[in-house]
Structure formats: structure tokens, C-alpha cells
PDB file of N, CA and C in Angstrom:
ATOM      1  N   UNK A   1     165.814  32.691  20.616  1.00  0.00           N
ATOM      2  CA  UNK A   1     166.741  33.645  21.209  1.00  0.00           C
ATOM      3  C   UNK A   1     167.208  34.609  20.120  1.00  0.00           C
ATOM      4  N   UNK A   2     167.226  35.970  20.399  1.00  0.00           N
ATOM      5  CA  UNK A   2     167.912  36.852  19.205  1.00  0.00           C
ATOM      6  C   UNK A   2     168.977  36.783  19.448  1.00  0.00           C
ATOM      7  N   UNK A   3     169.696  36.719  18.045  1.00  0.00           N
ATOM      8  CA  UNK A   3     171.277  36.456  17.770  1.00  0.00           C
ATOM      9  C   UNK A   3     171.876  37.610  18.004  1.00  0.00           C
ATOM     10  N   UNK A   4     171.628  38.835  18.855  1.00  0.00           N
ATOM     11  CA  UNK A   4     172.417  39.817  19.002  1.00  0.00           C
ATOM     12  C   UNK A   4     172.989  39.501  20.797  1.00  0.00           C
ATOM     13  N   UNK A   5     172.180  38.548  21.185  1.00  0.00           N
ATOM     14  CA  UNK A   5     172.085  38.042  22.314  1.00  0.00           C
ATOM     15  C   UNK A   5     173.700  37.289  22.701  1.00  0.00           C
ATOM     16  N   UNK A   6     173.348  36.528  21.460  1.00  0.00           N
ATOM     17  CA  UNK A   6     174.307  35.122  21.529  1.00  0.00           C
ATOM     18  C   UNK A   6     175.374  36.103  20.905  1.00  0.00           C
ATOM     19  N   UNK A   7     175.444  36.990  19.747  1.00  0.00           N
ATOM     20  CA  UNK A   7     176.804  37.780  19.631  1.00  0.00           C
ATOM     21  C   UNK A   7     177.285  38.771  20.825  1.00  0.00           C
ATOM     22  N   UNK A   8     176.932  39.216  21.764  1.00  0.00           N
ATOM     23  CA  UNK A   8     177.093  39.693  23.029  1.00  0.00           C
ATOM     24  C   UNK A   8     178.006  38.911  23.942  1.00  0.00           C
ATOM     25  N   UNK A   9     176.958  37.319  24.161  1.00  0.00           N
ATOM     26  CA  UNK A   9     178.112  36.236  25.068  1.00  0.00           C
ATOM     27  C   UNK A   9     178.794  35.968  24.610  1.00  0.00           C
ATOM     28  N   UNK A  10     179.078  35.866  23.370  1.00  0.00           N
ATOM     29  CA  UNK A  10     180.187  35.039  22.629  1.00  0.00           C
ATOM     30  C   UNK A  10     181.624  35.935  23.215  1.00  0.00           C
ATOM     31  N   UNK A  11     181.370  37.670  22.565  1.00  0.00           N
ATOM     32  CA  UNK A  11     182.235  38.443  22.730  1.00  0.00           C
ATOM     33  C   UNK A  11     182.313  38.825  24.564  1.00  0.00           C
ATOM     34  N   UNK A  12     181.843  38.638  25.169  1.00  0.00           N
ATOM     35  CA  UNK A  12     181.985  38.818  26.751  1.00  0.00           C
ATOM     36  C   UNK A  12     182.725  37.792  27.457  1.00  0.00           C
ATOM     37  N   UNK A  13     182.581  36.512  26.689  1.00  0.00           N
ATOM     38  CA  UNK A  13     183.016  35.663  27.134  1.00  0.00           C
ATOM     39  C   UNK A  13     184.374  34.978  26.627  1.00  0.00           C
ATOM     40  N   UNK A  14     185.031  36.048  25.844  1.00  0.00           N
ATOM     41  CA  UNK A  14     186.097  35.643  24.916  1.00  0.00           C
ATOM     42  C   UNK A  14     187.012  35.680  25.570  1.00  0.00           C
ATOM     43  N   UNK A  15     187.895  34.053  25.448  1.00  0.00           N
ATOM     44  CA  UNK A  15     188.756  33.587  26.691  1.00  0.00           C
ATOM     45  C   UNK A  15     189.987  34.357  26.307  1.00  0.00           C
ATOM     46  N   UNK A  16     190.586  34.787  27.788  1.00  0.00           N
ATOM     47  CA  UNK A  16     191.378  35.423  27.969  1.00  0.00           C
ATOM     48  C   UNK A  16     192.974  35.267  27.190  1.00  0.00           C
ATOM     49  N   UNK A  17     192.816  34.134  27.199  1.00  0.00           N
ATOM     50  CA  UNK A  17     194.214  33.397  26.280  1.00  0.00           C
ATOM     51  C   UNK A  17     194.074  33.606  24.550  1.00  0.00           C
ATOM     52  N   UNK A  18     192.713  33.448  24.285  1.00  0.00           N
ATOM     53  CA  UNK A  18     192.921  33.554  22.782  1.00  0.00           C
ATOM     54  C   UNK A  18     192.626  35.297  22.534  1.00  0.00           C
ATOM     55  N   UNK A  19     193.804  35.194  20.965  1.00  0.00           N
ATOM     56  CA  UNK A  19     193.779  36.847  20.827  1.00  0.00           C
ATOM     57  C   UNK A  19     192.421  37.430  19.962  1.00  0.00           C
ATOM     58  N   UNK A  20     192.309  38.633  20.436  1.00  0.00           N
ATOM     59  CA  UNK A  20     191.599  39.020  20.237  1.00  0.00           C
ATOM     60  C   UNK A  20     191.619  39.867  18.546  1.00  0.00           C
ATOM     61  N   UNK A  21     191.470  39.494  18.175  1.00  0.00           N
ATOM     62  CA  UNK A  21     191.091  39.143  16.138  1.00  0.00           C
ATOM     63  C   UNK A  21     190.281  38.623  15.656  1.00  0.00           C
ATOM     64  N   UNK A  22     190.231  39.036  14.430  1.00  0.00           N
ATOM     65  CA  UNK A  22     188.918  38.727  13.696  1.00  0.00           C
ATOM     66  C   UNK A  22     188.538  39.187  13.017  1.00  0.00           C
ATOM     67  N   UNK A  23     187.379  39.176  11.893  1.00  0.00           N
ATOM     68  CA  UNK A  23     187.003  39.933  10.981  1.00  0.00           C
ATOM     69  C   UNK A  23     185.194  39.707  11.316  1.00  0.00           C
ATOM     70  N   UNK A  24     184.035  40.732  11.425  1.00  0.00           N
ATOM     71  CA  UNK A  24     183.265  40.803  11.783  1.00  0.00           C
ATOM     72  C   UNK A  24     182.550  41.003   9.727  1.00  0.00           C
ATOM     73  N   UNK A  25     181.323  40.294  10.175  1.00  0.00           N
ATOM     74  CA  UNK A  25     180.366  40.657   8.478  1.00  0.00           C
ATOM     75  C   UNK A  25     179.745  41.163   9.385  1.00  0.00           C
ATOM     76  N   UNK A  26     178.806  42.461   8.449  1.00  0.00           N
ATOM     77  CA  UNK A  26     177.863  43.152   9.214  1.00  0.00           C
ATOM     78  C   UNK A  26     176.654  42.903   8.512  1.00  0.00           C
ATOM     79  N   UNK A  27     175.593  42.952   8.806  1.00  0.00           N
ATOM     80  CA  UNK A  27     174.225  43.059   7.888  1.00  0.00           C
ATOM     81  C   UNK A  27     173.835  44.166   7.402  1.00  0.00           C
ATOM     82  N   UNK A  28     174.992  44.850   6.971  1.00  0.00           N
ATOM     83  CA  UNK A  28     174.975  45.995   5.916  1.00  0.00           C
ATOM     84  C   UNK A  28     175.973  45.031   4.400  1.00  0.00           C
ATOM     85  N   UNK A  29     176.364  43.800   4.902  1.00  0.00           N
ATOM     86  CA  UNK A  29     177.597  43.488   3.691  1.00  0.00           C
ATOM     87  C   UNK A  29     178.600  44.104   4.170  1.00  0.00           C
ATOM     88  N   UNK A  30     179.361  44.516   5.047  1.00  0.00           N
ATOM     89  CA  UNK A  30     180.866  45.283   5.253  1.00  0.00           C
ATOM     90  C   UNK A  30     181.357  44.474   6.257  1.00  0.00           C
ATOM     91  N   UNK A  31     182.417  44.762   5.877  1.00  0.00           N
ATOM     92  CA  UNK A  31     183.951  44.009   6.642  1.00  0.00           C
ATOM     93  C   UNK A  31     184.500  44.081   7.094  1.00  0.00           C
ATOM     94  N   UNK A  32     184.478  43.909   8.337  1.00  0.00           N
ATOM     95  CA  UNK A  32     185.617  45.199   9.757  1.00  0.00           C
ATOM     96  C   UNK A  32     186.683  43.822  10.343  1.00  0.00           C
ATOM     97  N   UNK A  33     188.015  43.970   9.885  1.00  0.00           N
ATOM     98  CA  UNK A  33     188.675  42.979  10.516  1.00  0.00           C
ATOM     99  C   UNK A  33     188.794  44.059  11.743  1.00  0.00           C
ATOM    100  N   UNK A  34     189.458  43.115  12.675  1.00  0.00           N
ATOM    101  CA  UNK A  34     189.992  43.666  13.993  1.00  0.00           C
ATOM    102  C   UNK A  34     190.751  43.267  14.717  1.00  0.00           C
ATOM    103  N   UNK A  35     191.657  44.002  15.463  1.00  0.00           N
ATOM    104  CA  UNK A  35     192.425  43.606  16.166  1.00  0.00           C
ATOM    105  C   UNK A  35     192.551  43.584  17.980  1.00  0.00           C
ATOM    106  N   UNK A  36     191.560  44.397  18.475  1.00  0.00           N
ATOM    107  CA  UNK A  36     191.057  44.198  19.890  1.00  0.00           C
ATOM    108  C   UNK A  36     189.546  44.738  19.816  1.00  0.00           C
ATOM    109  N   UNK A  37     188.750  44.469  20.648  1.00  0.00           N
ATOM    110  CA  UNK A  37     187.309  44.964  20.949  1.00  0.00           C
ATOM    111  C   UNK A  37     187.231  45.441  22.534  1.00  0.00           C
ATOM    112  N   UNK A  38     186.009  45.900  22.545  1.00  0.00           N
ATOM    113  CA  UNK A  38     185.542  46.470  24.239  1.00  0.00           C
ATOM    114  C   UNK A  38     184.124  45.952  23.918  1.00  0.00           C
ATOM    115  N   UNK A  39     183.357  45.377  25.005  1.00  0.00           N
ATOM    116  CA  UNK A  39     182.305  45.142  24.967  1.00  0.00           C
ATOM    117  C   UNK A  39     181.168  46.425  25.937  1.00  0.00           C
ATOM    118  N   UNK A  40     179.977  46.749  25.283  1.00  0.00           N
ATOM    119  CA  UNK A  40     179.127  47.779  26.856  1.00  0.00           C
ATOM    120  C   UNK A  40     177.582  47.323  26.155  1.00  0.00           C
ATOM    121  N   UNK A  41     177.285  46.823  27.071  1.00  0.00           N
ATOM    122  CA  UNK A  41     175.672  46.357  26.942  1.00  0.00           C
ATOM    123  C   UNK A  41     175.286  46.636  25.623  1.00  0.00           C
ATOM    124  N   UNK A  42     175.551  45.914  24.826  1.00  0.00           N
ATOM    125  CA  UNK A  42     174.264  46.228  23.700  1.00  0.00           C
ATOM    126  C   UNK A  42     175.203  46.370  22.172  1.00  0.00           C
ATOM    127  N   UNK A  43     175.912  47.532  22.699  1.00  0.00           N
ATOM    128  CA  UNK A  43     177.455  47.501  21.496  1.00  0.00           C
ATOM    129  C   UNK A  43     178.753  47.021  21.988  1.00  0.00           C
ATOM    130  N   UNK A  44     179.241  46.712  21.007  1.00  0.00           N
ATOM    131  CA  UNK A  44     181.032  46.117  20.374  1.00  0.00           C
ATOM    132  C   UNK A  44     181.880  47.124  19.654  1.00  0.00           C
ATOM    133  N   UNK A  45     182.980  47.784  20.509  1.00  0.00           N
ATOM    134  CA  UNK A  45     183.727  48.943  19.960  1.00  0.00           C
ATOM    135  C   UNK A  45     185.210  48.102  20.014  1.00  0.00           C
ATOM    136  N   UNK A  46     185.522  48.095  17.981  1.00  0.00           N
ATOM    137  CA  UNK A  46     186.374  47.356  17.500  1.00  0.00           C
ATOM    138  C   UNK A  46     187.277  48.088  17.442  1.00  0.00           C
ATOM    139  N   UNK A  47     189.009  48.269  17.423  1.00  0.00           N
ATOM    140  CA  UNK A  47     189.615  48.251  16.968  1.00  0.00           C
ATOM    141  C   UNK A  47     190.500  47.792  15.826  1.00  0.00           C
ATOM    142  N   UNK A  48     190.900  48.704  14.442  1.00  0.00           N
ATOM    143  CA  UNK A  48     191.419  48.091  13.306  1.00  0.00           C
ATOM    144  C   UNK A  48     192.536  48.262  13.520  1.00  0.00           C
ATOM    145  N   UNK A  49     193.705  47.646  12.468  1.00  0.00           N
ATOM    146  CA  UNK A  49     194.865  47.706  12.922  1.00  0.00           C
ATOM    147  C   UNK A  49     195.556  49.265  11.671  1.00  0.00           C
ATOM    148  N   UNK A  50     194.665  49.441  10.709  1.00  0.00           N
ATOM    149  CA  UNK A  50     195.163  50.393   9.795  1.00  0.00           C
ATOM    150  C   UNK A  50     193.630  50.961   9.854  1.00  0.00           C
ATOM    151  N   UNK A  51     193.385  51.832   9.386  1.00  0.00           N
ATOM    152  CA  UNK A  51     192.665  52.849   9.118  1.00  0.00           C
ATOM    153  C   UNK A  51     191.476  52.543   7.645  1.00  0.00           C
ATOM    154  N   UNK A  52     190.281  52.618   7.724  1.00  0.00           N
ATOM    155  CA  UNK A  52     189.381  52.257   6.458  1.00  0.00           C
ATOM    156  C   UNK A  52     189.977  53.768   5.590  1.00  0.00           C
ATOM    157  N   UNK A  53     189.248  53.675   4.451  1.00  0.00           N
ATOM    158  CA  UNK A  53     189.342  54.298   3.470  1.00  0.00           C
ATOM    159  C   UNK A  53     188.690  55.769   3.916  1.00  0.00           C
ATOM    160  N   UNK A  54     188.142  55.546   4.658  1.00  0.00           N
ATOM    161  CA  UNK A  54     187.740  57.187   5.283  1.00  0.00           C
ATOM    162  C   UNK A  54     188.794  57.474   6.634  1.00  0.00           C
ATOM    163  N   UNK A  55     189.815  56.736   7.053  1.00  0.00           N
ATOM    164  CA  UNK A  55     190.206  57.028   8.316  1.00  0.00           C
ATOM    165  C   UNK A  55     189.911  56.746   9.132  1.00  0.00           C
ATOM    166  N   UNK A  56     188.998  55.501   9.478  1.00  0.00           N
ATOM    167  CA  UNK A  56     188.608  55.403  10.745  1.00  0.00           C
ATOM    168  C   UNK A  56     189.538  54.309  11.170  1.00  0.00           C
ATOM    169  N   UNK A  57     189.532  54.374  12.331  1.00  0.00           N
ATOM    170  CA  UNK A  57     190.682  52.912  13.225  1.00  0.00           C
ATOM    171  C   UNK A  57     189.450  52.776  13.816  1.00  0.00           C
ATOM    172  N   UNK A  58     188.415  52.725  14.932  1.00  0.00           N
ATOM    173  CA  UNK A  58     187.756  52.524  15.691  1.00  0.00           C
ATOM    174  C   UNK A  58     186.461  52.494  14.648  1.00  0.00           C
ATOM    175  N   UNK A  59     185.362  50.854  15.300  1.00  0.00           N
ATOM    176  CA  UNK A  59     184.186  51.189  15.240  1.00  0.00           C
ATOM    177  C   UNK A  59     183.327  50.774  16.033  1.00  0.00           C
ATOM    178  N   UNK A  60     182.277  51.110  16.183  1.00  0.00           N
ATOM    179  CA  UNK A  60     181.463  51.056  17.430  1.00  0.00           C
ATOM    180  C   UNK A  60     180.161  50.747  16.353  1.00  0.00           C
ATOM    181  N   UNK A  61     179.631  49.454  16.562  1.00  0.00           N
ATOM    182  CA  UNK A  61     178.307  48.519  16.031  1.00  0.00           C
ATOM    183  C   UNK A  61     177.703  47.795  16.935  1.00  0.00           C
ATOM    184  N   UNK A  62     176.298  47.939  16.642  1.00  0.00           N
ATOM    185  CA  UNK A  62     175.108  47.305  17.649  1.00  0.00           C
ATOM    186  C   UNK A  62     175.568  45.333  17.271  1.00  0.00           C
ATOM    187  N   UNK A  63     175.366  44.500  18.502  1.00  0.00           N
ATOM    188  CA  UNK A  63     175.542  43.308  18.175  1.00  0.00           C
ATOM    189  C   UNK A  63     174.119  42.532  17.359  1.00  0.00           C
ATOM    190  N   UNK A  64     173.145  43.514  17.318  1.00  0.00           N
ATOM    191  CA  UNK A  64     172.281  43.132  16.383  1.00  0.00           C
ATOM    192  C   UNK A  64     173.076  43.418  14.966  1.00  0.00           C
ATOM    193  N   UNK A  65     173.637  43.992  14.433  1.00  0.00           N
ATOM    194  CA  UNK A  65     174.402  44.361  13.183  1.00  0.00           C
ATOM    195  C   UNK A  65     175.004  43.527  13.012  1.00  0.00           C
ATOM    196  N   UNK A  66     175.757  42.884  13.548  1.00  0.00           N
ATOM    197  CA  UNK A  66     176.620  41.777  13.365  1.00  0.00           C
ATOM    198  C   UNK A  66     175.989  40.340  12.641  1.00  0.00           C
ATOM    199  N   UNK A  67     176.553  39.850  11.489  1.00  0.00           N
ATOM    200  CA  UNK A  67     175.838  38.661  10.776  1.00  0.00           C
ATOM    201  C   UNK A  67     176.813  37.573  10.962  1.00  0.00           C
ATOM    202  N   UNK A  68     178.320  37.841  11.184  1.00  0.00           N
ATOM    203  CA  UNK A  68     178.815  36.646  11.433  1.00  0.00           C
ATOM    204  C   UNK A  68     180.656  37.396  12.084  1.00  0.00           C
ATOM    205  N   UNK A  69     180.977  36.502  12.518  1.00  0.00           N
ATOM    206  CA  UNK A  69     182.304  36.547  12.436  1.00  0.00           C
ATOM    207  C   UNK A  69     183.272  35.701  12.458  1.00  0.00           C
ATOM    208  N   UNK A  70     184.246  36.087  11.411  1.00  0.00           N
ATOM    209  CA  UNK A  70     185.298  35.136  10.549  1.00  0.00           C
ATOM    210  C   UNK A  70     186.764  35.027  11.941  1.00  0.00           C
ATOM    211  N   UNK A  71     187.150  34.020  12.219  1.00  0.00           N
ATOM    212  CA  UNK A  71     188.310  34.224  13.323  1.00  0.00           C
ATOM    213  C   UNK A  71     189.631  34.025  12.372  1.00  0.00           C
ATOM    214  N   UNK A  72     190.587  34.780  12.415  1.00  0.00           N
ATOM    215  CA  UNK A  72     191.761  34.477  11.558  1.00  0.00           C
ATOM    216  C   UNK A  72     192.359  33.917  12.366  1.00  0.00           C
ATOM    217  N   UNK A  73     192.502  33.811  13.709  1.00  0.00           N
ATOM    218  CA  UNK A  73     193.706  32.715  14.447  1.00  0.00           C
ATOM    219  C   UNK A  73     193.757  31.518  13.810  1.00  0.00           C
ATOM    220  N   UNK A  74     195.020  30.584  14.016  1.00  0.00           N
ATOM    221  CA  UNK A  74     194.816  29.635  12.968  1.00  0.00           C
ATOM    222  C   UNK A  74     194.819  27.867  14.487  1.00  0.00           C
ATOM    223  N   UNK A  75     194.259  28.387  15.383  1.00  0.00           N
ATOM    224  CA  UNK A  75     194.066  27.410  16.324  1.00  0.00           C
ATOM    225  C   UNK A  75     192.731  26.641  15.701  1.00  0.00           C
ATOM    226  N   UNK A  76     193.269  24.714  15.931  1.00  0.00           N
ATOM    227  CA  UNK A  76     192.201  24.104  15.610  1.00  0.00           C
ATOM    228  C   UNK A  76     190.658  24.556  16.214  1.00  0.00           C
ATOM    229  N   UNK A  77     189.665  23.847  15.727  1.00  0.00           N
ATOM    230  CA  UNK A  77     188.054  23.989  16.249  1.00  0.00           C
ATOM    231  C   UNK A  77     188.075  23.529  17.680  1.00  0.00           C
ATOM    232  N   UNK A  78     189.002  22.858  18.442  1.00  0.00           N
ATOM    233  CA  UNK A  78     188.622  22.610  19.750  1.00  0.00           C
ATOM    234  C   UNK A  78     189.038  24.523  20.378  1.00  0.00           C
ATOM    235  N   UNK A  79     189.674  25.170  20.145  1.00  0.00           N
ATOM    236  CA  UNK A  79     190.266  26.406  20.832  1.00  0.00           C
ATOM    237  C   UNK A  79     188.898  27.094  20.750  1.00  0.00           C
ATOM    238  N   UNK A  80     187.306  26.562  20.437  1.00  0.00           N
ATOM    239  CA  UNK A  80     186.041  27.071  20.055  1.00  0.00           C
ATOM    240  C   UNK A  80     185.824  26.993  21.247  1.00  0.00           C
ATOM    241  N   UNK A  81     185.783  25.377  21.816  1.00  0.00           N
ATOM    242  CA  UNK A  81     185.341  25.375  23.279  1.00  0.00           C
ATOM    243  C   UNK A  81     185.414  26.108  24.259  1.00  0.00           C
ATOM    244  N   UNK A  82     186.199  26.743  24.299  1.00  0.00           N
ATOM    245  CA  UNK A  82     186.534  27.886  25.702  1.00  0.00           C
ATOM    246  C   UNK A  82     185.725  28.869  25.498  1.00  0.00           C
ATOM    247  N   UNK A  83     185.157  29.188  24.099  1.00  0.00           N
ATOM    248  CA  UNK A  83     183.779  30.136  23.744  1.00  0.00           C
ATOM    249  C   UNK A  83     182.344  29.389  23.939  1.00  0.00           C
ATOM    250  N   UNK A  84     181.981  28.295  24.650  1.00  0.00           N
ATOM    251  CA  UNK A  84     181.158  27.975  25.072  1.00  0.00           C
ATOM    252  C   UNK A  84     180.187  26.480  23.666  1.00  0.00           C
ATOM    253  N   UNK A  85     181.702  26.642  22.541  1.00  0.00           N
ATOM    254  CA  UNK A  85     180.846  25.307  21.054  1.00  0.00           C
ATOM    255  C   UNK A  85     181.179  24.458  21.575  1.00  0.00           C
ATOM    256  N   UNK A  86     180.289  23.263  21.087  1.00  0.00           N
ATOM    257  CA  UNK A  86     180.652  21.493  21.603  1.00  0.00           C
ATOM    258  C   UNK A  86     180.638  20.826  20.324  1.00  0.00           C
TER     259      UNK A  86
END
């Protein structure tokens, strides 16, 4: 299965109760924390909570780009389950 696949459901399926945060690695090496997302077939348009070094608040990345993402909530590993981990 391509992992842009599984980063798609993960984020579509992100339960309504837990907040929406996080810090995304990209497979460029860069670091987009965030503070809400929008999902549309194919891309993930993040919201930051301050502005990068060029000004941007908003970014918009293919979920193939995506190499991992870090969750800062500080809820134990069961609050995973409602994202579909066992």
C-alpha cells in the first residue's frame, strides 16, 4: 500500500474529540507544526499558529510528502485507537 494512502486515512479519519495538532516531517527534512488541517483528495492544507520565516500561516502538501507525523497532545497511546492503531 503507498503511504500517502495511509497518510490520507489517518488525517480523514481524525477523531473528532482529539485536537487537531501536530507537527508534520516532510520528505524534503522540514517541519510544519500545526494547529488545524483541511483534508481534499490527495492534499492536506495545514494551518500554523505563527507565521514561518517567510510569512506563511497556511500550507498546502501532497500526502505523498509527508514522512511522518509527531502528535504534541500529551494523551496516552490508547487515544491512537480512535485513529484506527491496535
Amino acid at each position: 500500500m503507498d503511504a500517502s494512502h495511509s497518510w490520507e486515512q489517518l488525517f480523514e479519519t481524525w477523531p473528532a474529540e482529539a485536537p487537531k495538532t501536530g507537527i508534520i516531517v516532510t520528505s524534503f527534512q522540514e517541519t510544519i507544526p500545526f494547529v488545524d488541517f483541511l483534508t481534499t483528495p490527495g492534499i492536506l492544507a495545514v494551518e500554523r499558529d505563527r507565521p514561518d520565516t517567510i510569512g506563511a500561516r497556511k500550507v498546502m502538501i501532497s500526502f505523498g510528502a509527508i514522512a511522518a507525523v509527531k502528535m504534541t497532545d500529551v494523551g496516552g497511546l490508547d487515544s491512537l485507537k480512535q485513529m484506527g492503531f491496535c
